[in-house]
Protein backbone atom coordinates (compact mmCIF):
# COMPACT_ATOMS: atom_id res chain seq x y z
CA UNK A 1 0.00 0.00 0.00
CA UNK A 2 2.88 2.30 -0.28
CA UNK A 3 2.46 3.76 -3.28
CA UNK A 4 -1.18 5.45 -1.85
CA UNK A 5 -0.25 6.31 1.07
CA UNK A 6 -2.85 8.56 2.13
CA UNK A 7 -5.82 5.65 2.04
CA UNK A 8 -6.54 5.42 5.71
CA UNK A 9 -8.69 2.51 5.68
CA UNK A 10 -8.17 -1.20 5.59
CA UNK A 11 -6.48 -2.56 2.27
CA UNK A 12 -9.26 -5.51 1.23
CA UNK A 13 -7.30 -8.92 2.01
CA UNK A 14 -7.71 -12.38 0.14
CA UNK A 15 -6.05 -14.37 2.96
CA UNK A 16 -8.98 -14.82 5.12
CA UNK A 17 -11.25 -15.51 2.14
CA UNK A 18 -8.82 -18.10 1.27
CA UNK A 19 -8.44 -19.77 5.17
CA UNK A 20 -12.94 -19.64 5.44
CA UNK A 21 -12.58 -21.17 1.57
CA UNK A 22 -10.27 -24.34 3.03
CA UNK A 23 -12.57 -25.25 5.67
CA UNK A 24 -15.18 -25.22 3.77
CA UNK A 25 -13.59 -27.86 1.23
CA UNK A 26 -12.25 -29.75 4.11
CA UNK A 27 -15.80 -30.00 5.31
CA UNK A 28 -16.94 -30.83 1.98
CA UNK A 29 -14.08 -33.49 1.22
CA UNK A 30 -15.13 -35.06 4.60
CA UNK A 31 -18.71 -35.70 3.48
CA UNK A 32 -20.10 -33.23 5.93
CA UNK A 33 -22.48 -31.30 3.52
CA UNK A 34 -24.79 -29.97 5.97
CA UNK A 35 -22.12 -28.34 8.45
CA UNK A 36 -20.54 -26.99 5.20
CA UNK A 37 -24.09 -26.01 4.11
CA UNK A 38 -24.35 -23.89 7.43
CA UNK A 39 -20.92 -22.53 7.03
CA UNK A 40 -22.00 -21.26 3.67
CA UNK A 41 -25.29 -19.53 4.87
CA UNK A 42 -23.67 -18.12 8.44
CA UNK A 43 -19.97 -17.72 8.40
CA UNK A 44 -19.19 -16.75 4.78
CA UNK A 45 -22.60 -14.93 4.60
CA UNK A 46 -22.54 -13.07 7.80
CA UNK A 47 -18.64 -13.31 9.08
CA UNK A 48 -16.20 -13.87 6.24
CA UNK A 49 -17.19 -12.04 2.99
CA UNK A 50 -19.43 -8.52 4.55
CA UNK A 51 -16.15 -7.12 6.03
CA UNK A 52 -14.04 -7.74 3.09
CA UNK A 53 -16.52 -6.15 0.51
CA UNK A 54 -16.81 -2.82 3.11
CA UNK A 55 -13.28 -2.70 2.69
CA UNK A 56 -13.36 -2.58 -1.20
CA UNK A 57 -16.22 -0.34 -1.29
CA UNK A 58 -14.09 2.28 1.02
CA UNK A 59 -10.98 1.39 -1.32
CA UNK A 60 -13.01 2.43 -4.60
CA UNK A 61 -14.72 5.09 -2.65
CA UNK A 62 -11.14 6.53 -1.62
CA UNK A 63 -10.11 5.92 -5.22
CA UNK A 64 -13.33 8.25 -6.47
CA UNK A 65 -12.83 10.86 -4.43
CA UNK A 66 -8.98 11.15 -5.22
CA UNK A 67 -10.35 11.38 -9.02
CA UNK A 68 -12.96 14.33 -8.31
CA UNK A 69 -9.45 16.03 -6.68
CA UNK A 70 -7.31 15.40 -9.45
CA UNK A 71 -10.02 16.81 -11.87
CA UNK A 72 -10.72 19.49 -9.69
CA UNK A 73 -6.90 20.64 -9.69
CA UNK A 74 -6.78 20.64 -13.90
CA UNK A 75 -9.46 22.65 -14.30
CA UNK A 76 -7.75 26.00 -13.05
């Protein structure tokens, strides 16, 4: 995230997509399709995927407003 330094927020990150996306195909490689059923509708629904999608709304938000700026200083 160096080269914007000034984003304040939370850079979006794939890692704990990618741990809630194991367990889910361990608990589908052991056979245990309802538990991975319920993992689907409460952890990745509700836990795992909300917070990462905030954080790449506020990224492309942050990216928007630096683009009004940028516009804003060329026009003078």
């Amino acid at each position: 995230g160096e080269a914007y330094p000034d984003f304040a927020g939370a850079w979006p990150s794939v890692e704990p997509l990618s741990a809630e996306l194991q367990t889910f195909e361990a608990l589908l490689s052991d056979g245990r399709y309802a538990d991975a059923n319920e993992w689907h509708e409460i952890t990745w629904k509700h836990d795992a995927l909300p917070p990462f999608i905030d954080r790449l709304k506020a990224l492309r938000e942050w990216f928007e407003e630096q683009e009004r700026r940028d516009s804003g200083e060329s026009d003078r």
